[in-house]
PDB file of N, CA and C in Angstrom:
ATOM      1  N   UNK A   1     -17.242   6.816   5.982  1.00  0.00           N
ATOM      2  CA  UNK A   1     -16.499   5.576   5.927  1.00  0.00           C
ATOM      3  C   UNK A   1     -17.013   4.764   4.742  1.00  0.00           C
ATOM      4  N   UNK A   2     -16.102   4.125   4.324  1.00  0.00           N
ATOM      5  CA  UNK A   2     -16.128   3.268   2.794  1.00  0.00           C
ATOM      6  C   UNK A   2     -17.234   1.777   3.394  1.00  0.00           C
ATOM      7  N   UNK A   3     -17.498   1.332   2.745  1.00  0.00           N
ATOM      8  CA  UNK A   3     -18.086  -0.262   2.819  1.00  0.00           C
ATOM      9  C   UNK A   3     -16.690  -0.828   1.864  1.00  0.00           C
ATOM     10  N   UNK A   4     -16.733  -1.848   2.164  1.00  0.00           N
ATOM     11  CA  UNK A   4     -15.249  -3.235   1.931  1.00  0.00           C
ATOM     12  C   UNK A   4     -15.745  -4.528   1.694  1.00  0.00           C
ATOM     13  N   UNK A   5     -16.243  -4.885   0.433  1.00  0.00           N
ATOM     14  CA  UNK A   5     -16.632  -6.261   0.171  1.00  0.00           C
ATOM     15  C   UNK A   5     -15.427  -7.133  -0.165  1.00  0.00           C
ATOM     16  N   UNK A   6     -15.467  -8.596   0.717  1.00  0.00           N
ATOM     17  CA  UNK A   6     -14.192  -9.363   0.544  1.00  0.00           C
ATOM     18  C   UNK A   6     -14.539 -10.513   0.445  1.00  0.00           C
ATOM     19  N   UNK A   7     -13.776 -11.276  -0.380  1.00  0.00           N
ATOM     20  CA  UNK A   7     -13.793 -12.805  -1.011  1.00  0.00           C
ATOM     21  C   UNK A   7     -12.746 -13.490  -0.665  1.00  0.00           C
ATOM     22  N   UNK A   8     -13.048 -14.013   0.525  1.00  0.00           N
ATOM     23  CA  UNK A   8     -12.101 -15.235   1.122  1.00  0.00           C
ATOM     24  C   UNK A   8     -12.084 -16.318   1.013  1.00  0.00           C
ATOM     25  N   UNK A   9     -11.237 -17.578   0.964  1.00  0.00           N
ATOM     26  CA  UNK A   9     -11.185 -19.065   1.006  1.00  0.00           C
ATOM     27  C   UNK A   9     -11.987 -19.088   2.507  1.00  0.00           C
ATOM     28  N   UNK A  10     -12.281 -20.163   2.497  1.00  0.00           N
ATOM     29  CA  UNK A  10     -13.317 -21.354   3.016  1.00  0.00           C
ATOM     30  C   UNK A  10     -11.838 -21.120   4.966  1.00  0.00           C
ATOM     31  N   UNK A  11     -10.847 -21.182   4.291  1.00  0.00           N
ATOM     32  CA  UNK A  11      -9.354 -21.152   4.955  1.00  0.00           C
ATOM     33  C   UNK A  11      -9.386 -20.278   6.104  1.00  0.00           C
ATOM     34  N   UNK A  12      -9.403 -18.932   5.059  1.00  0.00           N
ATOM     35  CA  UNK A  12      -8.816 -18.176   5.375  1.00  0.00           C
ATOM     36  C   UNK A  12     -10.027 -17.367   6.710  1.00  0.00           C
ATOM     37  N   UNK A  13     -11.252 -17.817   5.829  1.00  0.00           N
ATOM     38  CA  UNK A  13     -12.570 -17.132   6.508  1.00  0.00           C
ATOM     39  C   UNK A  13     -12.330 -17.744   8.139  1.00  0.00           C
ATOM     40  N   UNK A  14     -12.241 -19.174   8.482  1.00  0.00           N
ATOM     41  CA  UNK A  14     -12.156 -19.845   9.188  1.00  0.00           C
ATOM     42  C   UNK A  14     -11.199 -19.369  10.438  1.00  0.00           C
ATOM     43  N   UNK A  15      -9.502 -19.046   9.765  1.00  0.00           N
ATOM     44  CA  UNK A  15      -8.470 -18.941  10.530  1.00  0.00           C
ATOM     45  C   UNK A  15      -8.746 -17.322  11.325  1.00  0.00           C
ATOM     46  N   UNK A  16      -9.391 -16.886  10.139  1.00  0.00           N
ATOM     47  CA  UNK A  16      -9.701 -14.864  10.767  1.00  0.00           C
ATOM     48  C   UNK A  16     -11.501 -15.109  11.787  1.00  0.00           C
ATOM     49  N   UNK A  17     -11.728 -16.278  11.715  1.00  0.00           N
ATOM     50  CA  UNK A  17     -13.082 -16.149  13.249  1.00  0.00           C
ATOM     51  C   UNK A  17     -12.375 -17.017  13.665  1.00  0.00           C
ATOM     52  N   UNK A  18     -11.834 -17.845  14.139  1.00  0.00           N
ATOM     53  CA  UNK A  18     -11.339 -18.274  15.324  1.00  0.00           C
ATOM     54  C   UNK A  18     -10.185 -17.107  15.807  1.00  0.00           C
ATOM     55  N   UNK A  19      -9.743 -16.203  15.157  1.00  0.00           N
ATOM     56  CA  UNK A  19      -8.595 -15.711  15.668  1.00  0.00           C
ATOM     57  C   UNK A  19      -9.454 -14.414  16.614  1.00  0.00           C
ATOM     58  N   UNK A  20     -10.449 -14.090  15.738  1.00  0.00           N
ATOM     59  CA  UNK A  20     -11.364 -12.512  16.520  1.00  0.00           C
ATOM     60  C   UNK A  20     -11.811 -13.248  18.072  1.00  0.00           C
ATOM     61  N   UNK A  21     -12.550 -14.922  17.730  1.00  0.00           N
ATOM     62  CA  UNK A  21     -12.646 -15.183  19.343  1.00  0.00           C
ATOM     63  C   UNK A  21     -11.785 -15.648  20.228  1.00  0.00           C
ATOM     64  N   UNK A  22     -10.514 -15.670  19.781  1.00  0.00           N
ATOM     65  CA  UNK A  22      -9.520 -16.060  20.606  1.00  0.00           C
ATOM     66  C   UNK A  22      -9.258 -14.319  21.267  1.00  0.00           C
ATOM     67  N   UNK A  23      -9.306 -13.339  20.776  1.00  0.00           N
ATOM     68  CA  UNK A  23      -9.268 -12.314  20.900  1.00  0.00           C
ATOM     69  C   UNK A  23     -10.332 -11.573  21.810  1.00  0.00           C
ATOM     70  N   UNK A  24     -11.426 -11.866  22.114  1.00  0.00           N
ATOM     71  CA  UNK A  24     -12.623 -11.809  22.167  1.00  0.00           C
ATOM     72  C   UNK A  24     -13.266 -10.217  21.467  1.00  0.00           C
ATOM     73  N   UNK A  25     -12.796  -9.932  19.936  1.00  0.00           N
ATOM     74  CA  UNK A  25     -13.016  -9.429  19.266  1.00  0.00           C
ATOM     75  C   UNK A  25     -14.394  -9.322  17.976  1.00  0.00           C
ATOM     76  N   UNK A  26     -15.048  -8.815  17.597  1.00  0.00           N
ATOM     77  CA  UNK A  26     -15.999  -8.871  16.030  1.00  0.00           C
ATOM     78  C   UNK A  26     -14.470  -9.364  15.157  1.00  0.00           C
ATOM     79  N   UNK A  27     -15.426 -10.168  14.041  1.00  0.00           N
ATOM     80  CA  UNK A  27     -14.415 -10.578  12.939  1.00  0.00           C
ATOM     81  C   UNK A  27     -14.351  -9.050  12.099  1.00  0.00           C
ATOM     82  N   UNK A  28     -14.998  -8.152  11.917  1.00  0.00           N
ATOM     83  CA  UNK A  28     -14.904  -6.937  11.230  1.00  0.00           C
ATOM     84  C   UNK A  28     -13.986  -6.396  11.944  1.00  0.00           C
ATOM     85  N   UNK A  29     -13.727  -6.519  12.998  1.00  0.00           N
ATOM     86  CA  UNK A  29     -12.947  -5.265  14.095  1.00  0.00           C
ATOM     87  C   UNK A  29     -11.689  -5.557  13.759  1.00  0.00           C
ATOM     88  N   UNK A  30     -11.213  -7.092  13.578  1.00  0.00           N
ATOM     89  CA  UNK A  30      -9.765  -8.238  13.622  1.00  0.00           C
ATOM     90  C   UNK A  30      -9.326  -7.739  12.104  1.00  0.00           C
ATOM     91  N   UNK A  31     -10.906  -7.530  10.983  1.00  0.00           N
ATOM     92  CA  UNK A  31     -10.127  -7.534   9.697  1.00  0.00           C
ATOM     93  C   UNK A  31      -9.724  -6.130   9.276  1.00  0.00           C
ATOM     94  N   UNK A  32     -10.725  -5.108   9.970  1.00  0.00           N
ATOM     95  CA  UNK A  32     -10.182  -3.302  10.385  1.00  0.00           C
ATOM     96  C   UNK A  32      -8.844  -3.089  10.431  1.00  0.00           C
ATOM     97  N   UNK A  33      -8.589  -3.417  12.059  1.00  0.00           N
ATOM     98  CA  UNK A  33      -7.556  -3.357  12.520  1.00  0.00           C
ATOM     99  C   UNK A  33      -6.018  -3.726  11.741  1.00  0.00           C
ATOM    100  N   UNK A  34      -6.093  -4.906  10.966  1.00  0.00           N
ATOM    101  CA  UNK A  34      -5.231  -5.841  10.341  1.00  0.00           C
ATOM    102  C   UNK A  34      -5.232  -5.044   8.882  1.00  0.00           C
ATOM    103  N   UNK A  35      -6.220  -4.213   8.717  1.00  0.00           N
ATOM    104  CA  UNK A  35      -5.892  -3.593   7.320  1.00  0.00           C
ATOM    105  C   UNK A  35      -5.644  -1.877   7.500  1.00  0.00           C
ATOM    106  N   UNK A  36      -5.746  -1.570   8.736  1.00  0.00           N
ATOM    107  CA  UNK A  36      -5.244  -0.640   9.071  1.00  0.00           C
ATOM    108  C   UNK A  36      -3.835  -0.636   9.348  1.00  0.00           C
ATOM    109  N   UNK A  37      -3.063  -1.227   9.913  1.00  0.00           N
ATOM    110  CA  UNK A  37      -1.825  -1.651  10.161  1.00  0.00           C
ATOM    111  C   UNK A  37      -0.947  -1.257   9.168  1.00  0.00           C
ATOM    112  N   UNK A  38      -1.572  -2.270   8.329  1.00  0.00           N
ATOM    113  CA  UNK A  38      -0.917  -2.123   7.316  1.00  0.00           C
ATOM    114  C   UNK A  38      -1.007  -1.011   6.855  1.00  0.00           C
ATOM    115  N   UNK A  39      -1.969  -0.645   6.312  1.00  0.00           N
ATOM    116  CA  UNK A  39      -1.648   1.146   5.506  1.00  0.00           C
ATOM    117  C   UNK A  39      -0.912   1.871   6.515  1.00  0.00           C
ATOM    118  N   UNK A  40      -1.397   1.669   7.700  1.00  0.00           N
ATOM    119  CA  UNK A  40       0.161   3.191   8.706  1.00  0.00           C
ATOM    120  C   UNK A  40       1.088   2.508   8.453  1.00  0.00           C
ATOM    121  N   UNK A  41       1.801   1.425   8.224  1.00  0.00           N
ATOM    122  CA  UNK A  41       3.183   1.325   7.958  1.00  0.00           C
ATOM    123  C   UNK A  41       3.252   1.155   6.808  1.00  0.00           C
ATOM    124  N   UNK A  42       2.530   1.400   5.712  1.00  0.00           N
ATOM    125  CA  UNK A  42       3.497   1.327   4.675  1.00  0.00           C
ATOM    126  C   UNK A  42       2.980   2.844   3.822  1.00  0.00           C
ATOM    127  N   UNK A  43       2.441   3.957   4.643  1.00  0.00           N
ATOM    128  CA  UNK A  43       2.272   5.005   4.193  1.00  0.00           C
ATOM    129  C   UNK A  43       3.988   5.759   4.628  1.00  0.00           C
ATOM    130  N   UNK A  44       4.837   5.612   5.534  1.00  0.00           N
ATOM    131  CA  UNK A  44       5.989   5.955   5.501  1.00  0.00           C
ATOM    132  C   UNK A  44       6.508   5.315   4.537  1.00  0.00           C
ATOM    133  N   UNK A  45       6.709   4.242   4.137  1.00  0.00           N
ATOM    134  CA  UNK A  45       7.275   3.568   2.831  1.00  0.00           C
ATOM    135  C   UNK A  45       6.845   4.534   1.686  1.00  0.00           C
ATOM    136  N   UNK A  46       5.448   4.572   1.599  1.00  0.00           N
ATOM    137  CA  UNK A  46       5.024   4.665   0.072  1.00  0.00           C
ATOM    138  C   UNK A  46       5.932   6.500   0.134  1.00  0.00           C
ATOM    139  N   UNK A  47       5.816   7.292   1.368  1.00  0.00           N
ATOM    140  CA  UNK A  47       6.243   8.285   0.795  1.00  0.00           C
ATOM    141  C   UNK A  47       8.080   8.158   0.624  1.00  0.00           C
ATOM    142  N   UNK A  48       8.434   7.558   1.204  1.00  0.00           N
ATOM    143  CA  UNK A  48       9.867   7.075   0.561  1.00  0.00           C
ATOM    144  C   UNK A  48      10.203   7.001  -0.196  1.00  0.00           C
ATOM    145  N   UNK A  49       9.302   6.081  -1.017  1.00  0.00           N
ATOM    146  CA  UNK A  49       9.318   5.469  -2.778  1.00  0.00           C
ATOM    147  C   UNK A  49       9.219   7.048  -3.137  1.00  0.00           C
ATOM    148  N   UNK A  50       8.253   7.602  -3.203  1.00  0.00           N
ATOM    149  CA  UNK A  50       8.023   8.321  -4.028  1.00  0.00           C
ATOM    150  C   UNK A  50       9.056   9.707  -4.018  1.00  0.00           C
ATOM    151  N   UNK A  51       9.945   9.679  -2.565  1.00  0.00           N
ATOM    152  CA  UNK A  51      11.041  10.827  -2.926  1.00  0.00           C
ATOM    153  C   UNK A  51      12.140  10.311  -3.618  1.00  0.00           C
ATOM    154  N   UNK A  52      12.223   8.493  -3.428  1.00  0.00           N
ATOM    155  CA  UNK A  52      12.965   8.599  -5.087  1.00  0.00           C
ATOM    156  C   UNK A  52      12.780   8.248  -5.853  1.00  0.00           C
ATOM    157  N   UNK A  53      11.873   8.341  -6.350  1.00  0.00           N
ATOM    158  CA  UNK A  53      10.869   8.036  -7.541  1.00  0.00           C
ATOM    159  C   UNK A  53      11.572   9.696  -8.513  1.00  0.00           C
ATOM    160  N   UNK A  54      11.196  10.643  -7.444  1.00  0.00           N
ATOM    161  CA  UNK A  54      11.388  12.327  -7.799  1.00  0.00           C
ATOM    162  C   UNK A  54      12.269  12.409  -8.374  1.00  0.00           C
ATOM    163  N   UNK A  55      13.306  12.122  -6.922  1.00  0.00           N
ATOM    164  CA  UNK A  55      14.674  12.140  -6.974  1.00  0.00           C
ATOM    165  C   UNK A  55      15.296  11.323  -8.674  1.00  0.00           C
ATOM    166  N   UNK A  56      14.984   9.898  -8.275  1.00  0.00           N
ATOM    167  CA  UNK A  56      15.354   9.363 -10.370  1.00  0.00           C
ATOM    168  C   UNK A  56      15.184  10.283 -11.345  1.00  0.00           C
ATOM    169  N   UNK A  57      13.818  10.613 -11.268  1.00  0.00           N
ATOM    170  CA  UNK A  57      13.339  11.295 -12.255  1.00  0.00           C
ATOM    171  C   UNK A  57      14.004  12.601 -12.721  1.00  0.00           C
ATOM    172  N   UNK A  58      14.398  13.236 -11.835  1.00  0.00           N
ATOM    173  CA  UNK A  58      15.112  14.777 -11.724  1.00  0.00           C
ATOM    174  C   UNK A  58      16.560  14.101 -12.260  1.00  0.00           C
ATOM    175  N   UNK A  59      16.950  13.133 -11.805  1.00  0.00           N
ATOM    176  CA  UNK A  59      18.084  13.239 -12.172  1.00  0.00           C
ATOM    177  C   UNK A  59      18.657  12.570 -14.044  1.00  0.00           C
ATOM    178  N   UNK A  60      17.663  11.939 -14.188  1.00  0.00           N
ATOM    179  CA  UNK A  60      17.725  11.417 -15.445  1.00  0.00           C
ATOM    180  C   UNK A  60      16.937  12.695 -15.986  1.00  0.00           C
ATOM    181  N   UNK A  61      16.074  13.732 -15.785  1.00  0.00           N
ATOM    182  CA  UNK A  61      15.811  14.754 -16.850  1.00  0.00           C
ATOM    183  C   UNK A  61      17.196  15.619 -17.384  1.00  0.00           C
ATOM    184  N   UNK A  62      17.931  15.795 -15.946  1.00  0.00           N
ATOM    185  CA  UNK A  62      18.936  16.555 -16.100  1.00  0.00           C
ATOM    186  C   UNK A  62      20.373  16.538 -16.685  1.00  0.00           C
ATOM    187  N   UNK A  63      20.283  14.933 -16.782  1.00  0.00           N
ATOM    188  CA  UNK A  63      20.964  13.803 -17.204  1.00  0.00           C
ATOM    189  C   UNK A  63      21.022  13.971 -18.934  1.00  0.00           C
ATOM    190  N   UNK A  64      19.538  14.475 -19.701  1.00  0.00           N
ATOM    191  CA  UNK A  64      19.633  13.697 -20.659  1.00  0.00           C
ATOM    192  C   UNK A  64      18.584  15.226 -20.832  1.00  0.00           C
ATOM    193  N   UNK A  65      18.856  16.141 -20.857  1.00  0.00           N
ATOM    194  CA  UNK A  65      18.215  17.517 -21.322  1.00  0.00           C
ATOM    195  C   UNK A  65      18.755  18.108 -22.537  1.00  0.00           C
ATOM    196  N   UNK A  66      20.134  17.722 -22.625  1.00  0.00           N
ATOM    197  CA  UNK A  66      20.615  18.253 -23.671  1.00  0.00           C
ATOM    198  C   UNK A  66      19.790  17.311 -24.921  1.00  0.00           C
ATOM    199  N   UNK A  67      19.916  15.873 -25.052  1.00  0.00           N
ATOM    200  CA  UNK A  67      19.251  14.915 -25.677  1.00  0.00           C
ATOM    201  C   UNK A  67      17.746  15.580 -26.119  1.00  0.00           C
ATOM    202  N   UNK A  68      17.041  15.693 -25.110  1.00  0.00           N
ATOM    203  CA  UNK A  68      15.738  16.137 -24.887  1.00  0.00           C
ATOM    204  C   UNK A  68      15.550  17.093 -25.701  1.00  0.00           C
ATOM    205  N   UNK A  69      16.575  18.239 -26.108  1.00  0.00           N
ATOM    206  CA  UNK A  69      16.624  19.204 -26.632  1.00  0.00           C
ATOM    207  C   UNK A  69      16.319  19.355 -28.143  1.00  0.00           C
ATOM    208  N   UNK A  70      17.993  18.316 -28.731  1.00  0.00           N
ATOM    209  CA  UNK A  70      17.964  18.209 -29.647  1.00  0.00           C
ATOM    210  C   UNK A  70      16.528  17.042 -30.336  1.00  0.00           C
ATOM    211  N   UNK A  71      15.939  16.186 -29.918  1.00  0.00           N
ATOM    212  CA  UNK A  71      15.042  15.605 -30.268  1.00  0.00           C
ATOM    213  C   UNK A  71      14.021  16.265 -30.628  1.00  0.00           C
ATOM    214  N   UNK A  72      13.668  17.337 -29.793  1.00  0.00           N
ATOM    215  CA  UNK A  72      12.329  18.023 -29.477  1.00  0.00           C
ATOM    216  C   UNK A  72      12.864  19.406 -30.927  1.00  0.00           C
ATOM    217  N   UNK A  73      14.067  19.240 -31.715  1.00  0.00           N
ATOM    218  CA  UNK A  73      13.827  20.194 -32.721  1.00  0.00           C
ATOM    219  C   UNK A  73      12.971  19.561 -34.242  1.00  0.00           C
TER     220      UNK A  73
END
């Protein structure tokens, strides 16, 4: 497991320990959890992006191969 050094407002530090003991949670466990979340949902996203990311890409090579062709003489 990684170590995670973080630089919070005075704010923000405040709103994330009252929220772990409203929870009766560790403030590490509240900021885990909350950054775990996030990566499982947006690891279905990110692979989304990236099938059309492919997908663009394939289609503008195929798009513009003939171009590609003549340039590359």
């Amino acid at each position: 497991m990684t170590t995670l050094t973080l630089n919070l407002s005075d704010e923000h530090f405040l709103f994330l320990k009252k929220a772990s003991a409203r929870l009766n949670i560790a403030l590490e466990e509240l900021v885990f959890l909350g950054v775990k979340d996030l990566v499982d949902r947006n690891q279905d996203d990110a692979k989304e992006i990236d099938e059309t990311v492919q997908d663009a890409m394939k289609y503008v090579l195929e798009k513009n191969a003939e171009l590609y062709k003549r340039l590359a003489v």
